[in-house]
Protein backbone atom coordinates (compact mmCIF):
# COMPACT_ATOMS: atom_id res chain seq x y z
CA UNK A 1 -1.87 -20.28 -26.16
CA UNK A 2 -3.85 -23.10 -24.48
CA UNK A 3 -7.24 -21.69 -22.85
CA UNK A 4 -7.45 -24.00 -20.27
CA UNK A 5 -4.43 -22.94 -18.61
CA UNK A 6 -5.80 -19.08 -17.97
CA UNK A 7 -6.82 -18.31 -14.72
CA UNK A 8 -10.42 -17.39 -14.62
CA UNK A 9 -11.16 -14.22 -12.33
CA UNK A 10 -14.44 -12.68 -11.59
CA UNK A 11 -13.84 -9.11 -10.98
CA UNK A 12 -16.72 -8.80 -9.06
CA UNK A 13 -16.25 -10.82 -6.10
CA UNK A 14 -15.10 -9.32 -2.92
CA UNK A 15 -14.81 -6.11 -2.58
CA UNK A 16 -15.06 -6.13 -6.39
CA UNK A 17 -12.73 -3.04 -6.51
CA UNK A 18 -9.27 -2.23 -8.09
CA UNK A 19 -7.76 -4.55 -5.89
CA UNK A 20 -8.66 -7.39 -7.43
CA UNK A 21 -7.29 -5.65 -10.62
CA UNK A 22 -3.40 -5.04 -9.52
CA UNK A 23 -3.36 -8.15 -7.26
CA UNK A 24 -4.47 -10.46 -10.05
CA UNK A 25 -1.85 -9.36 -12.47
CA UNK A 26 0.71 -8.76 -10.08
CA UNK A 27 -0.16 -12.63 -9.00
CA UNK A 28 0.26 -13.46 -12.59
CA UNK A 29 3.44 -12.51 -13.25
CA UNK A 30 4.87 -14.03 -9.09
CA UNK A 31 3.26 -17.49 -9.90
CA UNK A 32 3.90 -17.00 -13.90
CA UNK A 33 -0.36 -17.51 -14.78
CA UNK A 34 -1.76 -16.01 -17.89
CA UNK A 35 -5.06 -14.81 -16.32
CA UNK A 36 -8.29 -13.61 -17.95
CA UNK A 37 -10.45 -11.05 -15.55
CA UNK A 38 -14.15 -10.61 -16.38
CA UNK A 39 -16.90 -8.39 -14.79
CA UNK A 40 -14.18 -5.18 -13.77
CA UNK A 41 -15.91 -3.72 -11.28
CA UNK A 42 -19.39 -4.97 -12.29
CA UNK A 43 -20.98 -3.24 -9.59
CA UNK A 44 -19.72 0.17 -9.16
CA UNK A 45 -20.98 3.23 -10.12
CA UNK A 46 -18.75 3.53 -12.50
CA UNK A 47 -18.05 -0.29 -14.01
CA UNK A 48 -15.11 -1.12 -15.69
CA UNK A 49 -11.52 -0.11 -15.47
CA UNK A 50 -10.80 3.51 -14.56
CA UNK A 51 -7.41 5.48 -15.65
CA UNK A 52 -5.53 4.43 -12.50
CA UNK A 53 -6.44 0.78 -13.25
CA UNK A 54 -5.22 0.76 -16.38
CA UNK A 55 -2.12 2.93 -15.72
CA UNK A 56 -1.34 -0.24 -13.32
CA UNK A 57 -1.81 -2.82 -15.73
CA UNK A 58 0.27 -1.13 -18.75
CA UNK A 59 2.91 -0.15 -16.03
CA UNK A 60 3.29 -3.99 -15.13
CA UNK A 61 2.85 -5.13 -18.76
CA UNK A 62 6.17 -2.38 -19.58
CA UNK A 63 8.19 -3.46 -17.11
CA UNK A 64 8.30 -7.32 -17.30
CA UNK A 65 7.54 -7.38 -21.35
CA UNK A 66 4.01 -8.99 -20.61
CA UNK A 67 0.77 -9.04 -23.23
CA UNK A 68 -2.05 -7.37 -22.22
CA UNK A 69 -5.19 -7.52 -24.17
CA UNK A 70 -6.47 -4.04 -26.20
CA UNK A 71 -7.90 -1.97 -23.21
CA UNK A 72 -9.07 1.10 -22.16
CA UNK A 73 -10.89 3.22 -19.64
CA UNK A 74 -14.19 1.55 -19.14
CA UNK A 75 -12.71 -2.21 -20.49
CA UNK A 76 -14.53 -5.10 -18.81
CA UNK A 77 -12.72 -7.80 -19.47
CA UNK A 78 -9.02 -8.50 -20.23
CA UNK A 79 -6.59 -11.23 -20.68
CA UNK A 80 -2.79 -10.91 -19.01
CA UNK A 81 -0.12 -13.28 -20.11
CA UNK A 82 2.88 -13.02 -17.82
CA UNK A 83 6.64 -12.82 -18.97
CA UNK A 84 9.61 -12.24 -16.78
CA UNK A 85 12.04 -9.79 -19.00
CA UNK A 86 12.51 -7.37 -16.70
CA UNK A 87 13.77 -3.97 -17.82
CA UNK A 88 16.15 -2.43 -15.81
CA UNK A 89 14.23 1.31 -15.86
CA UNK A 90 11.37 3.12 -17.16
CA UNK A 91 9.76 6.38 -16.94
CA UNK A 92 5.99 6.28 -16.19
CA UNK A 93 3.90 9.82 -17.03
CA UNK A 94 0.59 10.21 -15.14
CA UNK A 95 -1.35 12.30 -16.47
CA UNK A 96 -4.14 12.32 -13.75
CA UNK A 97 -4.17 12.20 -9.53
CA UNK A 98 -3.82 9.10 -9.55
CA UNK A 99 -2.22 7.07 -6.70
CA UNK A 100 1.46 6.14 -6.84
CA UNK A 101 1.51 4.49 -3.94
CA UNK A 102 -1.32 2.04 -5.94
CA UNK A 103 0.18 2.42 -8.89
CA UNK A 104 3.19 0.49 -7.25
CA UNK A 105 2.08 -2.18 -5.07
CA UNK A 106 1.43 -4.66 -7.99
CA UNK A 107 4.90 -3.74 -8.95
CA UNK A 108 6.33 -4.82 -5.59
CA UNK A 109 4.39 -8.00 -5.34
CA UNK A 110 5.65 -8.75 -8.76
CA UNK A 111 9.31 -8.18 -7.87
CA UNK A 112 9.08 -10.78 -4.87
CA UNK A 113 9.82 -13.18 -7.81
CA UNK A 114 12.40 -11.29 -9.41
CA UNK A 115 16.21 -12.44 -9.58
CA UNK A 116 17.53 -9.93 -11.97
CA UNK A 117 18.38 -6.97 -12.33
CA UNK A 118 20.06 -6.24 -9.81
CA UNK A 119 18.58 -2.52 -9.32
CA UNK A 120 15.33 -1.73 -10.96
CA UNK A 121 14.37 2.03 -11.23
CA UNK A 122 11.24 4.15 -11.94
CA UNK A 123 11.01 7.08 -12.64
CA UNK A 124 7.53 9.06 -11.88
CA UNK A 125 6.08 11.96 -13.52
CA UNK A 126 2.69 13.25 -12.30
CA UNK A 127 0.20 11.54 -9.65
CA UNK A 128 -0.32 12.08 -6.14
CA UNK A 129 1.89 10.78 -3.10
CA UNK A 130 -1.43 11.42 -0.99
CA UNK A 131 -4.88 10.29 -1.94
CA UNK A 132 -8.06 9.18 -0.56
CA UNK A 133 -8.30 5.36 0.25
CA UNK A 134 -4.51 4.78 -0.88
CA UNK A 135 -1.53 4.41 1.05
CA UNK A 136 0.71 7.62 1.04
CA UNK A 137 4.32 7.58 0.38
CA UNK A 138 5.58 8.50 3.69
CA UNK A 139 3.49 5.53 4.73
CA UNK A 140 4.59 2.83 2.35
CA UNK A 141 8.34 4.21 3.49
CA UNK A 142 7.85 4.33 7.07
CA UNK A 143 6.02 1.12 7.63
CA UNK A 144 5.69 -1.40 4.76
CA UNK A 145 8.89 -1.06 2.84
CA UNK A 146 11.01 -1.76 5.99
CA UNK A 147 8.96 -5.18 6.79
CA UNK A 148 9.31 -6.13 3.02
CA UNK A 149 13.07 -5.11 3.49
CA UNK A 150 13.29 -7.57 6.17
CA UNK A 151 12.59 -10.29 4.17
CA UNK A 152 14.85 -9.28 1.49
CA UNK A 153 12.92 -7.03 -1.05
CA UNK A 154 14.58 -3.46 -0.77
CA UNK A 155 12.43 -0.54 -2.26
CA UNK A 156 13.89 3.03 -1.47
CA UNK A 157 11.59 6.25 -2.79
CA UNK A 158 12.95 9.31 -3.48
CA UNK A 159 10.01 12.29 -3.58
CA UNK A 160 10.89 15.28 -5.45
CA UNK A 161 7.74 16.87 -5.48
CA UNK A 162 4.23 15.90 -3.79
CA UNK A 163 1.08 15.63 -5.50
CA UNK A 164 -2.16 15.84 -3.90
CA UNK A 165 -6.19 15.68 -5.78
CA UNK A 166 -7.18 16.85 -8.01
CA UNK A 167 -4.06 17.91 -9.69
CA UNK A 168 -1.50 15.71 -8.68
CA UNK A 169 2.18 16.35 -10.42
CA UNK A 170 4.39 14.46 -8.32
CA UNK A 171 7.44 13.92 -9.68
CA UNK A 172 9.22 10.74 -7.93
CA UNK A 173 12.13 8.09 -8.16
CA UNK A 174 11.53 4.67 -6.85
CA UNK A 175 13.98 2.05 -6.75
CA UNK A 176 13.53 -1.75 -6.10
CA UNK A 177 16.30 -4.39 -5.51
CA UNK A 178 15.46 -7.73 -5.94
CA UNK A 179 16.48 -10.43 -3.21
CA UNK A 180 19.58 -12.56 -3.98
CA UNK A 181 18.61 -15.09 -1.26
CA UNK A 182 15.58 -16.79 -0.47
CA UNK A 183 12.83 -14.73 1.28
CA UNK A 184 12.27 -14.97 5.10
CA UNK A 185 8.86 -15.56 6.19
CA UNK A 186 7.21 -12.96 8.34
CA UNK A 187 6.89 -13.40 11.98
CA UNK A 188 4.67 -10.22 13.88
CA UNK A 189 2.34 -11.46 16.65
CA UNK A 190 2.94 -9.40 19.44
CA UNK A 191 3.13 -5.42 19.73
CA UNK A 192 6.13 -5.53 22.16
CA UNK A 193 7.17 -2.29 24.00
CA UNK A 194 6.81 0.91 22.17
CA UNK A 195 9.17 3.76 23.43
CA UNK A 196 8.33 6.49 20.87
CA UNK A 197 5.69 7.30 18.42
CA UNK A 198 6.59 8.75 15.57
CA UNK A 199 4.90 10.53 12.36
CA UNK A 200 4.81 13.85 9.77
CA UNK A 201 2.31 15.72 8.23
CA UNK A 202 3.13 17.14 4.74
CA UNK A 203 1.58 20.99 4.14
CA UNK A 204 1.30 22.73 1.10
CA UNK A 205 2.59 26.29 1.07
CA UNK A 206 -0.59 27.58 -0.16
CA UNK A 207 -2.02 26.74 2.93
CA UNK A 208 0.94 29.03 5.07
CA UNK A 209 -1.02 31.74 6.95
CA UNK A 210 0.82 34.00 9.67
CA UNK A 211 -1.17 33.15 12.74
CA UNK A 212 -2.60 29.91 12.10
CA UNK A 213 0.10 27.32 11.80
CA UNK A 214 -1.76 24.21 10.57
CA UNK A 215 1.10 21.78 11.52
CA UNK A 216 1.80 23.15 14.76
CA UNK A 217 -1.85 22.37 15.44
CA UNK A 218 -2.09 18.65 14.31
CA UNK A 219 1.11 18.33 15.95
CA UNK A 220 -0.61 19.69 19.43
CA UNK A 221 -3.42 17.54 18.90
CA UNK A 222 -1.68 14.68 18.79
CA UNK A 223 0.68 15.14 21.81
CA UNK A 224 -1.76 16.02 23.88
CA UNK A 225 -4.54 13.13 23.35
CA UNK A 226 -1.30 10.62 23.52
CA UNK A 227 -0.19 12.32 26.89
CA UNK A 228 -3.50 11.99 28.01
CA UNK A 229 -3.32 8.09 27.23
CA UNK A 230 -0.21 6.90 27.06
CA UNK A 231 3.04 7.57 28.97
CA UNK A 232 4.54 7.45 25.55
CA UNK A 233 6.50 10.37 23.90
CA UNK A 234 6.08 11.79 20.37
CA UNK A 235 8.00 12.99 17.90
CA UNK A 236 5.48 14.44 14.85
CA UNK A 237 7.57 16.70 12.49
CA UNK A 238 5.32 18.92 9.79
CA UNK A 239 6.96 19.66 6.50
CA UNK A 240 5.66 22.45 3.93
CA UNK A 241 5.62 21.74 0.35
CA UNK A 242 4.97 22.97 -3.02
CA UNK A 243 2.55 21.18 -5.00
CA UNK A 244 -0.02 22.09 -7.91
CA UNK A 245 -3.33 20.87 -5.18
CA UNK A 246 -3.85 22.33 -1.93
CA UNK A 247 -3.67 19.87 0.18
CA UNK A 248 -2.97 18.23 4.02
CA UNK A 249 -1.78 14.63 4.85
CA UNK A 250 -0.65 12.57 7.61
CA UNK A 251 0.70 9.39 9.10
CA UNK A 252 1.97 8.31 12.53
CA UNK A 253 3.65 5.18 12.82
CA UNK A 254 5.24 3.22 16.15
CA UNK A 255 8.38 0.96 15.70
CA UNK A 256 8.43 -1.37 18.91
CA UNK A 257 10.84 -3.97 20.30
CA UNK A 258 9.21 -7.14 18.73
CA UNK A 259 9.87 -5.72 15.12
CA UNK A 260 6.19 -4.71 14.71
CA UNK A 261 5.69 -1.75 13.25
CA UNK A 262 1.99 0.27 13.51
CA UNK A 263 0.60 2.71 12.06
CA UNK A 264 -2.75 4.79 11.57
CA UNK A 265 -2.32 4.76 7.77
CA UNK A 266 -2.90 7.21 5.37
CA UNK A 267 -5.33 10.26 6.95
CA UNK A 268 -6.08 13.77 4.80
CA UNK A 269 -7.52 17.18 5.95
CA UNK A 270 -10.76 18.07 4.57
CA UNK A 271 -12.37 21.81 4.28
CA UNK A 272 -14.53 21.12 6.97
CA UNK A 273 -12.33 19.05 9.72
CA UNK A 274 -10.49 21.27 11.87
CA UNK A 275 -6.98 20.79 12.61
CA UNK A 276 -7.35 19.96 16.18
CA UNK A 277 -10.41 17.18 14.98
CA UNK A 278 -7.50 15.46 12.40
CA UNK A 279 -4.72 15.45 14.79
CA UNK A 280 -7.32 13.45 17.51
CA UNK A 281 -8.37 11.29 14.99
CA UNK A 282 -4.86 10.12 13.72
CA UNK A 283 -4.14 9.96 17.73
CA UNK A 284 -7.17 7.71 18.23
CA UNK A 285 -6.48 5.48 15.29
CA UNK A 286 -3.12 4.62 16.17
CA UNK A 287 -4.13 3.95 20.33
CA UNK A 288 -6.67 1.82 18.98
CA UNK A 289 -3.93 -0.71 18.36
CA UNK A 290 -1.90 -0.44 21.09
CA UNK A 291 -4.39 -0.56 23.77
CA UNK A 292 -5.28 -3.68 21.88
CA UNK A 293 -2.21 -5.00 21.80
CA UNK A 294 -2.41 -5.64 17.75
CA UNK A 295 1.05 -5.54 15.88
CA UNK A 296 0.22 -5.54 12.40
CA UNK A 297 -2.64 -2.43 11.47
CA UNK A 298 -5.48 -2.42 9.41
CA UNK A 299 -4.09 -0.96 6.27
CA UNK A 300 -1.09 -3.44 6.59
CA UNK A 301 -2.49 -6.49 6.77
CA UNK A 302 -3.67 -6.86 3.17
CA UNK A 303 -0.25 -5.44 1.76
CA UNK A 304 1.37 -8.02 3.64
CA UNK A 305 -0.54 -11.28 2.67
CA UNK A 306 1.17 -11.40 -0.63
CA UNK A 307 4.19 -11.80 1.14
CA UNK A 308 3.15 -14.23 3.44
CA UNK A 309 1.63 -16.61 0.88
CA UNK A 310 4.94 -16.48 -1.42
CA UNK A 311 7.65 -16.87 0.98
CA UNK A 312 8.25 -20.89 1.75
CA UNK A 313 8.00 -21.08 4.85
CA UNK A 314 5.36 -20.66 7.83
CA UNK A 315 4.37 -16.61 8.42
CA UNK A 316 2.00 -15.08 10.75
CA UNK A 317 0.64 -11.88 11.90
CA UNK A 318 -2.00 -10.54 14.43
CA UNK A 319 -4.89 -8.17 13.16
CA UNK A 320 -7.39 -6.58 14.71
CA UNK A 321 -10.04 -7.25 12.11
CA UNK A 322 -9.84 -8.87 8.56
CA UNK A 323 -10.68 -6.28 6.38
CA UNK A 324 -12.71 -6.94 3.01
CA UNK A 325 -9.22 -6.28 1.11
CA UNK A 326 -7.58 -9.02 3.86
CA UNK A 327 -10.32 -11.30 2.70
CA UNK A 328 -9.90 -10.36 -1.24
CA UNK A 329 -6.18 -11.25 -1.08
CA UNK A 330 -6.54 -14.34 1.16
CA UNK A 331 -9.02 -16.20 -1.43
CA UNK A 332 -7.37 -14.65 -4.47
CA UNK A 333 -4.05 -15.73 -4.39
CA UNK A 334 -5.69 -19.68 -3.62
CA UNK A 335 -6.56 -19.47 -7.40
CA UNK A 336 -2.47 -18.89 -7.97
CA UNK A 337 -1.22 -21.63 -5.80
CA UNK A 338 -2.43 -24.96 -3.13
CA UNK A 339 -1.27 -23.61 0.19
CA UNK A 340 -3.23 -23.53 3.20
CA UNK A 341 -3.54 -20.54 5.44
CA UNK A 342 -5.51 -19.97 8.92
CA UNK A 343 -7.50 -17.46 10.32
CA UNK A 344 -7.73 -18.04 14.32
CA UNK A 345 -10.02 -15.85 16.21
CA UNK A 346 -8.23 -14.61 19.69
CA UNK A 347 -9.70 -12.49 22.91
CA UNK A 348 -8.34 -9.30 20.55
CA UNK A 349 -7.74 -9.29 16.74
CA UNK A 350 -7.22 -11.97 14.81
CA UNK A 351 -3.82 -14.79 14.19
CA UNK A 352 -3.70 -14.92 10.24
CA UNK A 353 -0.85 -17.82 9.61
CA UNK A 354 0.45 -19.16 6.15
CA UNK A 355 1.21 -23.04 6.99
C-alpha cells in the first residue's frame, strides 16, 4: 500500500467525538480513501475508542469486505482501507446499549455510493432504539430516511423489540436499497405551511400504573402548549412496549408543503422530569423552528451534509445554528474531496449550500 495516499485524520479536532470516527470511515469507503485516524478522542474522559465505536467500524469493515487495523476498546489510532464488495446481509449482535441508530449512519453514508445489491439487509440483535445524544429510530424513520429517500437511497426499519439504557436488547431488521439513478441534490430553504404536527412516545410496560397514564400526560402537554401557540393541530400517539430497561422516549416531527420536514429530535424521560415538564419541552423545541421559520432542525443538519456534499449537483438547506457536528462534517469531508460549500448568515438561521 502506498502511505502517501492515506488520508491523515486527527481525531481530536472538532468536537473530537465519535463522529469523527463513523464519518471518517464511512467517507472512506463513499470517496474510496484508505484513511489512518490518530488521537481517538484525545481529550475525553475516557480517550480512545469505546464499544459502540468499534462496533461501527467492524460493522462497516463486514459489510463492504474492508481492512481495518487490530483494534479494540481503548485503540488510539487505526488505519481503514476501503473496498466495495458489498454483502448482500449480515447479522450484527450487540452486546451492550449501544445506539443503533449510530451504529447505522456510517452505514447509510456508505451506501450513497453503492450500485449493487440491489437490497441490502441487517439484521440487529441487542442495542437500544433510544439513547442519550443519538437519534432514535422513530426519528431516523419519520424524518431523515424519507429526505434520503427523496434523493434515491431507500432505508426501511423494521423494530421488533425496543431497547432502551442500560440494557438495551433490541432486536431489529433494517433494509437499505441502493439508488439505480443518479442522486438528486437536496433543496429545503423554506418551512412552507405546516397543517399538522405529528409525533409518538414509546412506553415501557413496566412503567403501566392504573391512575397515572404517562403517555396520556406527555400527550396533554404537548397539545396544550401547541394550542396555546399555534393554531396548528396534533396528532401524538403513545405506544407501550416491552423491553429489558425501563425507559421513556419521544419525537415530534412536522411534514409541511415545501417538503421540509422538522423535528425536535430525539428527547428521553428522566427520574426526575415530570411528564408534563417533557411533553413542554418537546413542544418548545419543535416551535422553536417554526416561529423561526427554519426548515431543516438541529439534529438534521449534520446527517444531511453527507448528502449534500456527494450528490453532483448544487444542494442547500436553512439552519438555525451550525452545530459543532455541522461544523465537524463540513471540514471533514474537504479532506475526501475539492468542492466548495457556503455558509451565509440570514436575519434567522443560517443558508448552508454545496456549489
Amino acid at each position: 500500500m502506498d502511505e502517501s495516499k492515506i488520508i491523515e485524520i486527527d481525531g481530536s479536532f472538532g468536537e473530537g467525538g465519535g463522529a469523527i470516527i463513523r464519518l471518517s470511515a464511512a467517507f472512506s469507503i463513499l470517496f474510496n480513501q484508505p484513511i489512518r485516524i490518530k488521537n481517538i478522542r484525545a481529550n475525553r474522559p475516557n480517550p480512545g475508542l469505546r464499544t459502540q465505536h468499534l462496533l461501527g467500524l467492524k460493522t462497516l469493515a463486514e459489510l463492504t469486505n474492508s481492512q481495518l487495523s487490530d483494534c479494540k476498546v481503548g485503540t488510539k489510532e487505526i488505519t481503514f482501507l476501503p473496498n466495495k464488495k458489498v454483502k448482500d446481509n449480515i447479522q450484527v449482535n450487540i452486546g451492550t446499549a449501544a445506539s443503533i441508530g449510530l451504529l447505522l449512519q456510517p452505514l447509510l453514508i456508505a451506501s450513497l455510493g453503492f450500485k449493487k445489491p440491489e437490497k441490502i439487509e441487517l439484521f440487529l440483535s441487542g442495542g437500544g432504539t433510544f439513547g442519550k445524544w443519538a437519534p432514535s429510530l422513530n426519528y431516523l424513520q419519520k424524518v431523515t430516511f424519507p429526505l434520503f429517500r427523496n434523493s434515491g437511497l431507500d432505508i426501511k426499519v423494521q423494530i421488533q423489540r425496543h431497547g432502551m439504557y442500560p440494557k438495551g436488547g433490541a432486536k431489529v431488521n433494517c433494509k437499505i436499497y441502493p439508488s439505480t439513478q443518479e442522486l438528486k441534490p437536496i433543496d429545503i430553504t423554506e418551512l412552507g405551511n405546516i397543517d399538522l404536527i405529528q409525533g409518538e412516545i414509546i412506553i415501557t410496560n413496566d412503567l403501566r400504573r392504573p391512575r397515572d397514564n404517562i403517555g396520556a400526560k406527555i400527550r396533554k402537554s404537548i397539545h396544550q402548549k401547541i394550542r396555546t401557540n399555534l393554531k396548528i393541530p396534533t396528532d401524538i400517539k403513545y405506544e407501550w412496549v416491552n423491553s429489558s430497561s425501563s425507559g421513556v422516549g419521544l419525537s415530534l416531527w412536522a411534514k409541511s408543503d415545501s417538503g421540509a420536514i422538522i423535528s425536535t429530535g430525539t428527547l428521553l424521560g428522566e427520574k426526575n422530569l415530570s411528564s408534563e415538564k417533557l411533553g413542554s419541552i418537546a413542544a418548545n423545541e419543535l416551535l422553536k423552528y417554526i416561529n423561526n421559520e427554519i426548515p431543516v432542525d438541529n439534529y438534521l443538519s449534520d446527517q444531511l451534509i453527507p448528502l449534500m456534499a456527494y450528490v453532483k449537483k448544487p444542494s442547500r438547506i436553512k439552519v438555525l445554528e451550525i452545530t459543532s457536528h455541522t461544523k465537524t462534517n463540513l471540514e471533514l469531508i474537504k479532506k475526501f474531496q475539492e468542492r466548495d460549500y457556503k455558509v451565509i448568515k440570514e436575519k434567522s438561521g443560517h443558508i448552508i449550500e454545496y456549489l
